[in-house]
N, C-alpha and C. Protein backbone atom coordinates (compact mmCIF):
# COMPACT_ATOMS: atom_id res chain seq x y z
N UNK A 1 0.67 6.20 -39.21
CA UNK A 1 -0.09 5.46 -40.19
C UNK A 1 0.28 3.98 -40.22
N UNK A 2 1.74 3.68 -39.38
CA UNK A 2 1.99 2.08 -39.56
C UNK A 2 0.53 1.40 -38.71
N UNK A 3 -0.05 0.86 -39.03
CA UNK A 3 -1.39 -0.18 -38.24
C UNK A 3 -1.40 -1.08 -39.02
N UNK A 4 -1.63 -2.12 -37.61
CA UNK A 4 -1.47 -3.37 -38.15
C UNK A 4 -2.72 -3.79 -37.41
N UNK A 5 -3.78 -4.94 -38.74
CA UNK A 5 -4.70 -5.34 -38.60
C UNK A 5 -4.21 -6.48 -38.45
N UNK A 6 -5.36 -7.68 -37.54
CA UNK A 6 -5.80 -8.90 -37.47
C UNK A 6 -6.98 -9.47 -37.01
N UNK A 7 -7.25 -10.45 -38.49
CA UNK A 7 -8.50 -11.27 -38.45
C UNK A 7 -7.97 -12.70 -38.40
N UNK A 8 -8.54 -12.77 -37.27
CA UNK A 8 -8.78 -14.48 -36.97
C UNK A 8 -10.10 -15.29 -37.00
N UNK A 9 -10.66 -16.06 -37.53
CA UNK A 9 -11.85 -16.52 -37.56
C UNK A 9 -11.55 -18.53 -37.45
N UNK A 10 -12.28 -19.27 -37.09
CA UNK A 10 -12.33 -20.44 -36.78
C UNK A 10 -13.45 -21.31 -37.03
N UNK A 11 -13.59 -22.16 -36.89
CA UNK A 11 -14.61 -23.15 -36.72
C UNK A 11 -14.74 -24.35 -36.15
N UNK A 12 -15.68 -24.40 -35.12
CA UNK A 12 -15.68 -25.89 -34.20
C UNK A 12 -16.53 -26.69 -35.02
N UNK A 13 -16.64 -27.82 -35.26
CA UNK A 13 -17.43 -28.92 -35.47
C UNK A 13 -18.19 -29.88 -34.64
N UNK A 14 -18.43 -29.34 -33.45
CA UNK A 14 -18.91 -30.30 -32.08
C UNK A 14 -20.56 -29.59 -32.27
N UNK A 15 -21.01 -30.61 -32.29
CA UNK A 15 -22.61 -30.33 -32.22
C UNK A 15 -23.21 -28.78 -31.15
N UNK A 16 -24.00 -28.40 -31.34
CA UNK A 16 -24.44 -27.54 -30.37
C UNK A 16 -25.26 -28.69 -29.24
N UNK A 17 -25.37 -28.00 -28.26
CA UNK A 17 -25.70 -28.62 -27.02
C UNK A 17 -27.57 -28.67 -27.31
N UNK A 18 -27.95 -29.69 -26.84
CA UNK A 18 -29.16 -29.50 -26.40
C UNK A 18 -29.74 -28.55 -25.85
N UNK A 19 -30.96 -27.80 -25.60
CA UNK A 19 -31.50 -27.07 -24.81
C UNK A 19 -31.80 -27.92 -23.27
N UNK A 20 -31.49 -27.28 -22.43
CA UNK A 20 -32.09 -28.10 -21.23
C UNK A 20 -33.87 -27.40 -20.38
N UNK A 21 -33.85 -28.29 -19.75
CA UNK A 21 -35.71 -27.73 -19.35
C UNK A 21 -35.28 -27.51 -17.90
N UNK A 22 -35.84 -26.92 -17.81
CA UNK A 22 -35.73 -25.95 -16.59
C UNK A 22 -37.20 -26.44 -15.14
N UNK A 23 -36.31 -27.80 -14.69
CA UNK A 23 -38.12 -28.50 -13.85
C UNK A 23 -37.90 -27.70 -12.46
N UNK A 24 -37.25 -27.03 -11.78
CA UNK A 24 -37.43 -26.00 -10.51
C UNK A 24 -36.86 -24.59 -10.42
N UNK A 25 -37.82 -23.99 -10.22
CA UNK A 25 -36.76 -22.52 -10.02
C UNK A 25 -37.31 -21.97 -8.74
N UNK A 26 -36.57 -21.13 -8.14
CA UNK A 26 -36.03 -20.72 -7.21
C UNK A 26 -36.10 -18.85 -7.24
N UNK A 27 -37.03 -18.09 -6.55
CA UNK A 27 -36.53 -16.80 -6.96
C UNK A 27 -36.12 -16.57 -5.71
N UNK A 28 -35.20 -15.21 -5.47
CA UNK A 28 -34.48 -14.78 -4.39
C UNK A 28 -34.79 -13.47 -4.31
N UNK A 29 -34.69 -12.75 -3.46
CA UNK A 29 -34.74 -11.50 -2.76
C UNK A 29 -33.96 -11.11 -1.90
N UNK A 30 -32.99 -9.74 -2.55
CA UNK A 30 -31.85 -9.22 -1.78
C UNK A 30 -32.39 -8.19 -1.19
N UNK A 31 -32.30 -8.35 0.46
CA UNK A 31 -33.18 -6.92 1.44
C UNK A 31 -31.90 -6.12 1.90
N UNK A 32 -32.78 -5.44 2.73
CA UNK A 32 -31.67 -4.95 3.70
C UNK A 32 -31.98 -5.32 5.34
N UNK A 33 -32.86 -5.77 5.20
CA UNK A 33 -33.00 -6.71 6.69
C UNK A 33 -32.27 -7.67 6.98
N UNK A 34 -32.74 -8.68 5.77
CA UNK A 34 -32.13 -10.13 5.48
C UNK A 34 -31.18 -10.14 4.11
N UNK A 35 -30.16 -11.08 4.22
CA UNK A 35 -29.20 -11.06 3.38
C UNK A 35 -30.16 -11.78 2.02
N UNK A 36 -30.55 -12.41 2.05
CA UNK A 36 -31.40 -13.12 0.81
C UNK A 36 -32.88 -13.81 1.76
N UNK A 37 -33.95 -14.10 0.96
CA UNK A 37 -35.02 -14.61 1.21
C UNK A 37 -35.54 -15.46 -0.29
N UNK A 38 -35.60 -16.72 0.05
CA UNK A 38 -35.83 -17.56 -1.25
C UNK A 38 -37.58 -17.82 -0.83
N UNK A 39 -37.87 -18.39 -2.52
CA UNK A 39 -39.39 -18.20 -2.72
C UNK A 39 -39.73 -19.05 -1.68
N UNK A 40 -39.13 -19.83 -2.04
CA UNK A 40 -39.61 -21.77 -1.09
C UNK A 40 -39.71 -21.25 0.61
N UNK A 41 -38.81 -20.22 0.96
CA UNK A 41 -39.20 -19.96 2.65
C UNK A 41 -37.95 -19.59 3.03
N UNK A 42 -36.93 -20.18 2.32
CA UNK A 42 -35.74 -20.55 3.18
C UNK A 42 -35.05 -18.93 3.46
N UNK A 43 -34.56 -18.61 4.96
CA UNK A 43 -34.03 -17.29 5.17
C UNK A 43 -33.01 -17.04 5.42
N UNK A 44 -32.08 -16.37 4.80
CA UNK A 44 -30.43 -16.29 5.09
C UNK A 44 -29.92 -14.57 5.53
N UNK A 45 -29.90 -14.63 7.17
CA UNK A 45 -30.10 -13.65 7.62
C UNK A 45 -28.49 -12.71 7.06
N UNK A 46 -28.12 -11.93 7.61
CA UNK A 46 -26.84 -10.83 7.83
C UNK A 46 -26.42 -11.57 8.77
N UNK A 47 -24.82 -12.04 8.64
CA UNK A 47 -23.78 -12.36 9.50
C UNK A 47 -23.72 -11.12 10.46
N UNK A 48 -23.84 -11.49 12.29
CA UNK A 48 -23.60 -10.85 13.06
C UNK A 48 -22.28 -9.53 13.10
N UNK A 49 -21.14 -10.74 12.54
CA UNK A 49 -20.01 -10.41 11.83
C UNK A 49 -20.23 -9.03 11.49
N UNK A 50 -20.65 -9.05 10.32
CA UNK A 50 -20.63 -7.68 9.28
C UNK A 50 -21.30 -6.37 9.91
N UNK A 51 -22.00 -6.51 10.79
CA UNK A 51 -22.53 -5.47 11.51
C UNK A 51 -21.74 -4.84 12.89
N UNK A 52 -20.57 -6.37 13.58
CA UNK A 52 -19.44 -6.00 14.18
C UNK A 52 -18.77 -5.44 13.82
N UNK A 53 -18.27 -5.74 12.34
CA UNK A 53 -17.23 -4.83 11.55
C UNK A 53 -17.71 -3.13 11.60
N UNK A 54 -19.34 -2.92 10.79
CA UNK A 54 -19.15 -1.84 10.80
C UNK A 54 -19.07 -0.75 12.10
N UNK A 55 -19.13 -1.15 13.21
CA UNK A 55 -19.25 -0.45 14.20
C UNK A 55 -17.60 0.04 14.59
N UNK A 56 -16.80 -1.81 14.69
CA UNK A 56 -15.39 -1.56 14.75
C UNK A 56 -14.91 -0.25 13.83
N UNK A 57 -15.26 -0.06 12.59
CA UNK A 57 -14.25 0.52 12.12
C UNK A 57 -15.33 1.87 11.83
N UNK A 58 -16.11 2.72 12.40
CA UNK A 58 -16.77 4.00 12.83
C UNK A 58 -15.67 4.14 14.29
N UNK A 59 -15.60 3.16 14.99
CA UNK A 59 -14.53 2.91 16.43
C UNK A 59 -13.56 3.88 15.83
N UNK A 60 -12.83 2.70 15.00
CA UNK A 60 -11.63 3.36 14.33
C UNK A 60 -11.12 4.39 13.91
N UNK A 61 -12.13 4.86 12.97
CA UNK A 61 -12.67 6.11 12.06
C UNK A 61 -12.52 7.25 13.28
N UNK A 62 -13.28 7.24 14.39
CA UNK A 62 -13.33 8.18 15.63
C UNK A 62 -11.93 8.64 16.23
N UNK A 63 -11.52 7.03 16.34
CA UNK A 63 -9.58 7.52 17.12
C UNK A 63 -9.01 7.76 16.46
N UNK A 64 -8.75 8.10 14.67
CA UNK A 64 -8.21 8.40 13.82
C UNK A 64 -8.30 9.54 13.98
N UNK A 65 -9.13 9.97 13.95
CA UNK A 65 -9.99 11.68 13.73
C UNK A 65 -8.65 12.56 15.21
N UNK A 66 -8.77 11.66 16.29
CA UNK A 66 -8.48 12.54 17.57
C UNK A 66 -7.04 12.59 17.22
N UNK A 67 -6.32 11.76 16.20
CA UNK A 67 -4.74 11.41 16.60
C UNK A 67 -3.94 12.42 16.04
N UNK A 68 -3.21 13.26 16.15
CA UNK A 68 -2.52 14.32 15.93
C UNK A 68 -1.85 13.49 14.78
N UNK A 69 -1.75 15.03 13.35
CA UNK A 69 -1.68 14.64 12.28
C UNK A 69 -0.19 14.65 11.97
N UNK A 70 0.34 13.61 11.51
CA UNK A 70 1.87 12.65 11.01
C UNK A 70 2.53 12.37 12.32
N UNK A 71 1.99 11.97 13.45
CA UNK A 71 2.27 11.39 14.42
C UNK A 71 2.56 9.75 13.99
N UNK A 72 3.60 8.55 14.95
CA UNK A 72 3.23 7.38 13.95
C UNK A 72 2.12 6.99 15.05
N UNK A 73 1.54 6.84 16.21
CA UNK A 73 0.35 6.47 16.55
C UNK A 73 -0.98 6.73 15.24
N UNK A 74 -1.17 8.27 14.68
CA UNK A 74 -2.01 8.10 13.74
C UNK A 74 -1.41 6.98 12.57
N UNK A 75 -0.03 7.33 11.95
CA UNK A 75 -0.28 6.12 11.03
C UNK A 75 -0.78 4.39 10.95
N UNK A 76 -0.15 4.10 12.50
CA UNK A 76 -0.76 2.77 13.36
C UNK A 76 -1.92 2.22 12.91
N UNK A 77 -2.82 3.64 13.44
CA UNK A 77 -4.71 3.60 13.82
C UNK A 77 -4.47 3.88 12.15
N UNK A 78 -4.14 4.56 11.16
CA UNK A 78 -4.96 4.85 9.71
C UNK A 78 -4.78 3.40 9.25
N UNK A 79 -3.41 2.24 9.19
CA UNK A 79 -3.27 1.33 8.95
C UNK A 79 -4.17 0.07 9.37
N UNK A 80 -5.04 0.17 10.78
CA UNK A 80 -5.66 -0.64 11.76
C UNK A 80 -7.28 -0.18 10.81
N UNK A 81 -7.76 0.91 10.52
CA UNK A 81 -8.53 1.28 10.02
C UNK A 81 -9.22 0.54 8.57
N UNK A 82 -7.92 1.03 8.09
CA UNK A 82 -7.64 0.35 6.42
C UNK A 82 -8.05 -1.03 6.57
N UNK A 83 -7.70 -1.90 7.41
CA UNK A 83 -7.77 -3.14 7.44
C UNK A 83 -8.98 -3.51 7.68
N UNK A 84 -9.97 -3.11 8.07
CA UNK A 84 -11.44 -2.85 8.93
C UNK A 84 -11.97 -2.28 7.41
N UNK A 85 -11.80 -1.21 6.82
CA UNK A 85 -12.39 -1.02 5.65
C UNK A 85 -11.79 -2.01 4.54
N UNK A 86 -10.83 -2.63 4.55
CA UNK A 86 -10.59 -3.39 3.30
C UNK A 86 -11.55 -4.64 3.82
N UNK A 87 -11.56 -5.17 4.56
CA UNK A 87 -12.38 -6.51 4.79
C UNK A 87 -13.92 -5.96 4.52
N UNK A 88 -14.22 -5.01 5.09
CA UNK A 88 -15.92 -4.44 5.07
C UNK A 88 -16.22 -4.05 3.42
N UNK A 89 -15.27 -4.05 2.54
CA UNK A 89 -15.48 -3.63 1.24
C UNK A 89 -15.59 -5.06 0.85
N UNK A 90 -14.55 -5.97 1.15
CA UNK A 90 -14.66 -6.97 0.19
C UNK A 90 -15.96 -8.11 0.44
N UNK A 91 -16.62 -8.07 2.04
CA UNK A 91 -17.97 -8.26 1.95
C UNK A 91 -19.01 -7.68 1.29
N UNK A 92 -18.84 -6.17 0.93
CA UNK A 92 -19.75 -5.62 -0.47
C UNK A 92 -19.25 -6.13 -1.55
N UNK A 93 -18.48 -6.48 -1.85
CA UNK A 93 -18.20 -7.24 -3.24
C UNK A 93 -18.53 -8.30 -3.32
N UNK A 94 -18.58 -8.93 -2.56
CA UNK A 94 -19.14 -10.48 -2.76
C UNK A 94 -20.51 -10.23 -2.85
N UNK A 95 -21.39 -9.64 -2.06
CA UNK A 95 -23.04 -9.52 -1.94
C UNK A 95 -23.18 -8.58 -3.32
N UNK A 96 -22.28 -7.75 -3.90
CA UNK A 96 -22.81 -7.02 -5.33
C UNK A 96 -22.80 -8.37 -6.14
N UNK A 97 -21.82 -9.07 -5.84
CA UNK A 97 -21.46 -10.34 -7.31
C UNK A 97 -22.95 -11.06 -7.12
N UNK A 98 -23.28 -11.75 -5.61
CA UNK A 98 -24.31 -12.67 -5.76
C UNK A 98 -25.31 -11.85 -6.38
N UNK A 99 -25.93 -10.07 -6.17
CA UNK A 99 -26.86 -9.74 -6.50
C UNK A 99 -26.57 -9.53 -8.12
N UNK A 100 -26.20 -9.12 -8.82
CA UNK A 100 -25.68 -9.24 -10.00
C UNK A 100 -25.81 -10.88 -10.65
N UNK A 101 -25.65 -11.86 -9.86
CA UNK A 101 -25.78 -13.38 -10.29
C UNK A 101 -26.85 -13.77 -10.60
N UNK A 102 -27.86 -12.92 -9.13
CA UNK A 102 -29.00 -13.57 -9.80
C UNK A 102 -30.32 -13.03 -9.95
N UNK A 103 -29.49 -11.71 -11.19
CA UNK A 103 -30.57 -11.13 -12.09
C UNK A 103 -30.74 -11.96 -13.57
């Protein structure tokens, strides 16, 4: 029953901001062809990159599979793997943030 409450409340005195006007916008489109496609034309394909990755690490994924289990060659390849999926994740995280940005 010991609980301990707290209220804090404040007040700024700085004007509120103007509204601003909005003179160009821009809509975007996240595919799966193309990484984005803007209204105006402009096309921002898939880094070659990211499609290297995923092949590398299906590679990986494969010699993992063959390597006799608690051998350290498998721990090697599960570690070489990891590294191939940690980079290939953190390119989905960045493309969830932009798509998430600009809803």
């Amino acid at each position: 029953m010991d609980k301990y409450y707290l209220s804090i409340s404040y007040e700024d005195n700085e004007p509120e901001p103007k509204p601003t006007t909005i003179r160009k916008a821009v809509g975007l489109d996240m595919g799966l062809e193309s990484l984005v496609i803007a209204s105006n034309g402009v096309f921002y394909p898939y880094k070659k990159f990211f499609q290297n990755l995923q092949t590398k690490l299906t590679k990986a994924q494969r010699r993992l599979s063959k390597k006799l289990k608690g051998s350290n060659n498998r721990k090697k390849n599960k570690l070489r793997k990891w590294h191939k999926s940690t980079l290939l994740s953190g390119i989905a995280e960045r493309t969830t943030y932009i798509k998430s940005v600009m809803r």
